[in-house]
N, C-alpha and C. Protein backbone atom coordinates (compact mmCIF):
# COMPACT_ATOMS: atom_id res chain seq x y z
N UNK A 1 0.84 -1.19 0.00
CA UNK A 1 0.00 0.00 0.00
C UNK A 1 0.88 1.24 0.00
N UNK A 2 0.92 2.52 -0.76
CA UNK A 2 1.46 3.47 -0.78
C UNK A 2 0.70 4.38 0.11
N UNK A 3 1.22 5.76 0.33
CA UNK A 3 0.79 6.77 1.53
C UNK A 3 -0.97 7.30 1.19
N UNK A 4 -0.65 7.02 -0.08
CA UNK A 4 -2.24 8.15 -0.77
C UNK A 4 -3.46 6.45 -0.06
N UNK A 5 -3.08 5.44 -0.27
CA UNK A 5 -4.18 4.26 -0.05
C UNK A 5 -3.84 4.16 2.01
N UNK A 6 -2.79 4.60 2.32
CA UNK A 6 -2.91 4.58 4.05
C UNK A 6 -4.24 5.66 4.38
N UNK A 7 -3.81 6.45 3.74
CA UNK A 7 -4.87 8.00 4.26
C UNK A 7 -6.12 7.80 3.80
N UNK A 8 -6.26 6.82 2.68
CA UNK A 8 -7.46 7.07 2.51
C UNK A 8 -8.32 5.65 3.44
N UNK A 9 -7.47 4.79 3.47
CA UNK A 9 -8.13 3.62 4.79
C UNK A 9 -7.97 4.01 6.09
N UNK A 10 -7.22 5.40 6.25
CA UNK A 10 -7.49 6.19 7.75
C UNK A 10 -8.66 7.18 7.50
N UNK A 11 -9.27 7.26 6.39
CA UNK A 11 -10.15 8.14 6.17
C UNK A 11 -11.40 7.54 6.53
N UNK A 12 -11.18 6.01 5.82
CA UNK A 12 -12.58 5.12 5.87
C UNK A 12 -12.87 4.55 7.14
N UNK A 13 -11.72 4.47 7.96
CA UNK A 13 -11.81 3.93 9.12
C UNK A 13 -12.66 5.08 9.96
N UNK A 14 -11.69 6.53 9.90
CA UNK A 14 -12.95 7.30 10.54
C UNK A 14 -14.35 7.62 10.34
N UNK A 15 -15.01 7.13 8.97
CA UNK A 15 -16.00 7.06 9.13
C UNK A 15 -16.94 5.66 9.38
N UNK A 16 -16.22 4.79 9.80
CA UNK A 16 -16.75 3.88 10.39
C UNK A 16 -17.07 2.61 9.86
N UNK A 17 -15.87 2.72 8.79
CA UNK A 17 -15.54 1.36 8.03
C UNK A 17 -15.22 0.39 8.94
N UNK A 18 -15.48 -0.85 8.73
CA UNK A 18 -14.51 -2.15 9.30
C UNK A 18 -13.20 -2.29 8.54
N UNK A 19 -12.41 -3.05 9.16
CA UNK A 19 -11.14 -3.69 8.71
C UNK A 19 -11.34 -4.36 7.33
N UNK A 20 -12.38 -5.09 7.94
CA UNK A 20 -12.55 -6.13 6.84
C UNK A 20 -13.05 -5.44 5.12
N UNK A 21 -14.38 -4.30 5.12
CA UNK A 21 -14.29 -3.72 4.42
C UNK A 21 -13.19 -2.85 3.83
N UNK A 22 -12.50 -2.31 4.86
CA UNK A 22 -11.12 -1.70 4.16
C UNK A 22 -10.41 -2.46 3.17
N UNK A 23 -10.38 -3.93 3.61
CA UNK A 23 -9.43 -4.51 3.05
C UNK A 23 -10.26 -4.78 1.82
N UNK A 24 -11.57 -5.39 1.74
CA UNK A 24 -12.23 -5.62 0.76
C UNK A 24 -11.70 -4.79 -0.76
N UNK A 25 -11.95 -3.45 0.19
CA UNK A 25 -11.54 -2.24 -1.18
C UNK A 25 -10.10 -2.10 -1.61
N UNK A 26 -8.91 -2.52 -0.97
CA UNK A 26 -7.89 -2.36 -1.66
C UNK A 26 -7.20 -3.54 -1.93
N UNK A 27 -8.31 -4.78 -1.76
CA UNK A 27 -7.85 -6.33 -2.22
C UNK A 27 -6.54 -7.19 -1.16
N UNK A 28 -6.54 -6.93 -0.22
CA UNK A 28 -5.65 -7.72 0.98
C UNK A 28 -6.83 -7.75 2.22
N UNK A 29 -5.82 -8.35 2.79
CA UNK A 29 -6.18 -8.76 4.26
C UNK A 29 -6.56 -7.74 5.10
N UNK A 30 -7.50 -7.74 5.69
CA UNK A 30 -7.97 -6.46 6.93
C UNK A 30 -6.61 -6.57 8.09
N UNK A 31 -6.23 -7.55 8.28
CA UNK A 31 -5.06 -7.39 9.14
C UNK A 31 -3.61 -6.59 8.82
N UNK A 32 -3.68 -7.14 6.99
CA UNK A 32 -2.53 -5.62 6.57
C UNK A 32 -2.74 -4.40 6.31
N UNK A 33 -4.09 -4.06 5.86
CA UNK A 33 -4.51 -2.76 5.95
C UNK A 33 -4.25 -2.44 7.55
N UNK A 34 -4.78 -3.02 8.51
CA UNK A 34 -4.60 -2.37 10.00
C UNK A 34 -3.56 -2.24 10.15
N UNK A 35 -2.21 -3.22 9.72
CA UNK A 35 -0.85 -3.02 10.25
C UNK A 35 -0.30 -1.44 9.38
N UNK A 36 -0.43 -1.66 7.61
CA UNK A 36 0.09 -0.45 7.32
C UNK A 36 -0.74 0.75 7.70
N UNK A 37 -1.97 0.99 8.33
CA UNK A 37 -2.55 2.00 9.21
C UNK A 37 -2.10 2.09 10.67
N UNK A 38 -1.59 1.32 11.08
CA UNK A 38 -1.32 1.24 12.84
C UNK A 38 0.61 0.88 13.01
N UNK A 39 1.36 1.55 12.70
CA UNK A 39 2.37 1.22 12.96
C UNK A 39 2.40 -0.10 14.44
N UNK A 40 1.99 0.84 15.43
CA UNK A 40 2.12 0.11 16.65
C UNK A 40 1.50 -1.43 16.67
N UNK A 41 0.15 -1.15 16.13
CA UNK A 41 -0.58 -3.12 16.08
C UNK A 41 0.65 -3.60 14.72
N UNK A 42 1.22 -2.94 14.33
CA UNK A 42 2.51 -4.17 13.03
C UNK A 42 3.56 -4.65 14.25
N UNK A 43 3.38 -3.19 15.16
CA UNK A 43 5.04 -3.90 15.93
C UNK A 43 4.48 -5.21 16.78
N UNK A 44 3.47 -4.88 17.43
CA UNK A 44 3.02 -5.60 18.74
C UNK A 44 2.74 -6.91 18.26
N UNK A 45 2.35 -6.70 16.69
CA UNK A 45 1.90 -8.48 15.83
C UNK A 45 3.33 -9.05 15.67
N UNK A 46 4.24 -7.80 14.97
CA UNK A 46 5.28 -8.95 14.68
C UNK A 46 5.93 -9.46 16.10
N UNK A 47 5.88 -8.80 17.64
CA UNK A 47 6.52 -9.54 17.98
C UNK A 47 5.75 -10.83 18.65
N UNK A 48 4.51 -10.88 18.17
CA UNK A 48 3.33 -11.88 18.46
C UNK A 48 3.53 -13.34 17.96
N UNK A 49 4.00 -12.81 16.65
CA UNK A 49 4.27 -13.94 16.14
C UNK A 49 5.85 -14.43 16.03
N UNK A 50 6.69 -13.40 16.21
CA UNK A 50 8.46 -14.04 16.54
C UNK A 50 8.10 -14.97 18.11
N UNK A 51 7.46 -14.40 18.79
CA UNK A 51 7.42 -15.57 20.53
C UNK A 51 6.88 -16.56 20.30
N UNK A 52 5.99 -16.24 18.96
CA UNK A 52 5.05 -18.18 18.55
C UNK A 52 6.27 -19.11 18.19
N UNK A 53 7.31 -18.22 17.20
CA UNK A 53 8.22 -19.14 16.54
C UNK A 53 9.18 -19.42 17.80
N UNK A 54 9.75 -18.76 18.57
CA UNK A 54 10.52 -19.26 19.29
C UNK A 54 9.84 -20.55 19.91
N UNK A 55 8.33 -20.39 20.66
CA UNK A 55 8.10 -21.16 21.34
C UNK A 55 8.23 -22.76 20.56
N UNK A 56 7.94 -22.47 19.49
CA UNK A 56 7.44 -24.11 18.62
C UNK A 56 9.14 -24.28 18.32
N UNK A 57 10.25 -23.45 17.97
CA UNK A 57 11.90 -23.88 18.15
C UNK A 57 12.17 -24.93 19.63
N UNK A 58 11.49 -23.99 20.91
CA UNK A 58 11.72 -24.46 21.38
C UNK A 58 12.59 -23.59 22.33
N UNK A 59 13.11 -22.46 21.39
CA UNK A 59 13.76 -21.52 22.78
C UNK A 59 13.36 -20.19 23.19
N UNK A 60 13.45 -20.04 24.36
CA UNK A 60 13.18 -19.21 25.57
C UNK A 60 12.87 -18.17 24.86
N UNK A 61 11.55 -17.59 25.27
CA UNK A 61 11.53 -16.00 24.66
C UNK A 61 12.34 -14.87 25.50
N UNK A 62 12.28 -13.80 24.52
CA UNK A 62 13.04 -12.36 25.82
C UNK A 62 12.14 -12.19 26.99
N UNK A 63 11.18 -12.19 27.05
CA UNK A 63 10.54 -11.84 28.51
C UNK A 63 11.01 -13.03 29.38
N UNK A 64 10.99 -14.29 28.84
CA UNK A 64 11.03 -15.85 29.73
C UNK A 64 12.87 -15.27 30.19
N UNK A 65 13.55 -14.92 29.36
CA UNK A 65 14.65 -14.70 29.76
C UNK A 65 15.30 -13.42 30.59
N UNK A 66 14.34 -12.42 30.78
CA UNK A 66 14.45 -11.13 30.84
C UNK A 66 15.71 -10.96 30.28
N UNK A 67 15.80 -10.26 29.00
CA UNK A 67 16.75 -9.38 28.41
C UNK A 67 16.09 -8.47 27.73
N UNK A 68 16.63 -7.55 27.54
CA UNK A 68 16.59 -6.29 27.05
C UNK A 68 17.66 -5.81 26.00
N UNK A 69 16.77 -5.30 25.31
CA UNK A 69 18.18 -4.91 24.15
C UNK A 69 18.55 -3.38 24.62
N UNK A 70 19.98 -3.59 24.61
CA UNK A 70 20.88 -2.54 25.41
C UNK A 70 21.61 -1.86 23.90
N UNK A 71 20.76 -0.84 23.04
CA UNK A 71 21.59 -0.20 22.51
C UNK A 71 23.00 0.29 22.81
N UNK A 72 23.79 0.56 23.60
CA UNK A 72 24.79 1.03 24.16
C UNK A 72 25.55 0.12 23.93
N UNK A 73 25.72 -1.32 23.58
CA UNK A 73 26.69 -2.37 23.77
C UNK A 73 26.57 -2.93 22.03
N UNK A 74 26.16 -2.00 21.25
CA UNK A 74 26.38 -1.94 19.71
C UNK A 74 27.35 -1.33 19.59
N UNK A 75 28.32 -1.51 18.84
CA UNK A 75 29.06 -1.21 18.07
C UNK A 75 28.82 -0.19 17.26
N UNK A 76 29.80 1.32 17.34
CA UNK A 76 29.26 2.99 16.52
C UNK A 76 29.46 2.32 14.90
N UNK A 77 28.46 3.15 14.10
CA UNK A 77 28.37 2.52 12.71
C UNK A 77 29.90 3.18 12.14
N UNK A 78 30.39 3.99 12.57
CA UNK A 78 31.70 4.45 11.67
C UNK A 78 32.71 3.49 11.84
N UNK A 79 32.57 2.63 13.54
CA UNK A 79 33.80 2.10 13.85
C UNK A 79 33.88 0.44 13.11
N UNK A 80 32.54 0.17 12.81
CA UNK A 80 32.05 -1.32 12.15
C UNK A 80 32.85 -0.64 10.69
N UNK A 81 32.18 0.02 10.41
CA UNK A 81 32.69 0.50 8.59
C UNK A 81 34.58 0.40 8.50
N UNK A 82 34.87 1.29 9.71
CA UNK A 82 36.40 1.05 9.97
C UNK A 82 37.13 -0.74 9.52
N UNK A 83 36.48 -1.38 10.45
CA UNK A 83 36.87 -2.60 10.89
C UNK A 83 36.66 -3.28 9.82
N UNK A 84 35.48 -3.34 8.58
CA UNK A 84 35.26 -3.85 7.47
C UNK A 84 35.79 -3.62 6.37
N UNK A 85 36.48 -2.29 6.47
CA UNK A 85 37.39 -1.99 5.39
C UNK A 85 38.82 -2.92 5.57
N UNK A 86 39.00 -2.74 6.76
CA UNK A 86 40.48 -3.61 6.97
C UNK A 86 40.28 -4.95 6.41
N UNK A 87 39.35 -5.86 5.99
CA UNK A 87 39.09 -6.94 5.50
C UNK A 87 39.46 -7.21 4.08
N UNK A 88 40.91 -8.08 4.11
CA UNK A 88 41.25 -7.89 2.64
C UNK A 88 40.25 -8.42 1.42
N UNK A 89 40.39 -8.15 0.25
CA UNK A 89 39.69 -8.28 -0.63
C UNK A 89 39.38 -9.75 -1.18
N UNK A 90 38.65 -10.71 -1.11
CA UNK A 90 38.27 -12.19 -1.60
C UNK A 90 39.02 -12.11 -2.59
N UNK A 91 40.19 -12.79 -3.17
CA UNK A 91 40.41 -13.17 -4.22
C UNK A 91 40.31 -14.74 -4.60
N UNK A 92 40.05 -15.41 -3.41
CA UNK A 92 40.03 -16.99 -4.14
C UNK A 92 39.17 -17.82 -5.22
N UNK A 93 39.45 -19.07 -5.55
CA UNK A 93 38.53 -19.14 -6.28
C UNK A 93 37.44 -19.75 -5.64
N UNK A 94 36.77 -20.76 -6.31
CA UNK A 94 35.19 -21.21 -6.23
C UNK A 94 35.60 -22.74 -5.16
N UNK A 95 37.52 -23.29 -5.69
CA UNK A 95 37.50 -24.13 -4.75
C UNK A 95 37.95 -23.95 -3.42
N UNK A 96 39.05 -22.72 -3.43
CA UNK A 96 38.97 -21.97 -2.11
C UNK A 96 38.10 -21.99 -1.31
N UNK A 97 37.05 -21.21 -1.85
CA UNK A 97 35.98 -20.98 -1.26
C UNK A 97 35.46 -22.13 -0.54
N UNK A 98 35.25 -22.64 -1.16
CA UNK A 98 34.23 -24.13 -0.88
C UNK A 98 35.02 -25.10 0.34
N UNK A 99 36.42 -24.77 -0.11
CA UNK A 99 37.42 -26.14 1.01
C UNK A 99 37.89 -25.14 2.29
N UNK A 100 37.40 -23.84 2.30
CA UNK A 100 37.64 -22.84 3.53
C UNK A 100 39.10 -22.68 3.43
N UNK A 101 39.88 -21.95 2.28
CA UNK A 101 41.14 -21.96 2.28
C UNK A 101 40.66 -20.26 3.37
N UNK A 102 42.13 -20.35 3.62
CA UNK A 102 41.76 -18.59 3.94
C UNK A 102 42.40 -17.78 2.98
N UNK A 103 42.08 -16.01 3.56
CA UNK A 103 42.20 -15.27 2.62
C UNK A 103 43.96 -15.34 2.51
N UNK A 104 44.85 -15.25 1.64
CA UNK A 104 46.27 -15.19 1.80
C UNK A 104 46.58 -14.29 2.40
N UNK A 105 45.81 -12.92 2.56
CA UNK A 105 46.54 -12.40 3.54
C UNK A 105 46.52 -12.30 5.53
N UNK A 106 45.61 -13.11 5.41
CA UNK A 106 45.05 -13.66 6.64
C UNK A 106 45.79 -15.57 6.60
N UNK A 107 46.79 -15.24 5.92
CA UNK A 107 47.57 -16.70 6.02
C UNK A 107 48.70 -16.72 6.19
N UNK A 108 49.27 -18.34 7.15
CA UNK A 108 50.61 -18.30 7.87
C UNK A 108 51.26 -18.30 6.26
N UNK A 109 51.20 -18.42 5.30
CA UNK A 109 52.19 -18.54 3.98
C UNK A 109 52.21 -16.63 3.96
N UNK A 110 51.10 -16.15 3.64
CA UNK A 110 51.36 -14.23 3.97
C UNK A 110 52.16 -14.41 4.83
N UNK A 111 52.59 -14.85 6.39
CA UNK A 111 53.08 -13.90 7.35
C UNK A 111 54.57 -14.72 7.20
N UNK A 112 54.78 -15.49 6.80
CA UNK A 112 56.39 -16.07 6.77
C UNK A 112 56.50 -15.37 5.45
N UNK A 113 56.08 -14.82 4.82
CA UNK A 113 56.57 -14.18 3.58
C UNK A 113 57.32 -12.98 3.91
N UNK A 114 56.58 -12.16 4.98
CA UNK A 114 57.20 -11.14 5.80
C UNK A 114 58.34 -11.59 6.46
N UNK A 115 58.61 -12.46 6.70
CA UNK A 115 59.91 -13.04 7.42
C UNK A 115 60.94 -13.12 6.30
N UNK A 116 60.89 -13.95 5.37
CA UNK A 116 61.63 -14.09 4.29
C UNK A 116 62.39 -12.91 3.75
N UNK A 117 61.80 -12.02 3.83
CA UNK A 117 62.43 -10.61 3.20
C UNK A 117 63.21 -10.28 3.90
């Protein structure tokens, strides 16, 4: 749904449309018309349904565990970009790849090469 079809299913809603009719008229589900009208019921569904999947995995949800996501213990986006540049460039080939050679310069043959000289 684009912004002009949100406003106008916030339009219909205020006059006292259902969901279900909303959706009727722009051909989806009354539950995605509500989500792209309700930011908050998209967040509160999706995390409705991530605790279903954990539960049927089998592991512990965040509340069962109390954690909290601690922005502060992320990593600053300049210093990640830093750290990813230092990553030399893939040159191996397809069987490299596949048999987990490493990168040569992340290899003991690179660092005795430095010795050699």
């Amino acid at each position: 749904m684009n912004q002009d079809d949100i406003d106008l299913a916030k339009k219909m809603k205020a006059a006292g449309a259902t969901w279900k009719r909303i959706g009727e008229r722009f051909g989806c589900c009354p539950e995605t018309v509500k989500k792209a009208v309700d930011p908050e019921f998209a967040a509160h569904r999706r995390a409705q349904i991530n605790a279903r999947r954990r539960e049927r995995k089998g592991e512990p949800t965040r509340a069962q565990l109390n954690i909290k996501r601690m922005p502060e213990d992320r990593v600053p986006a300049e210093e990640a970009h830093q750290r990813l540049a230092e990553i030399p460039e893939d040159r191996r080939d397809i069987t490299g790849r596949l048999l987990g050679d490493p990168l040569f310069e992340r290899s003991a043959l690179y660092a005795m090469r430095g010795e050699r000289v």
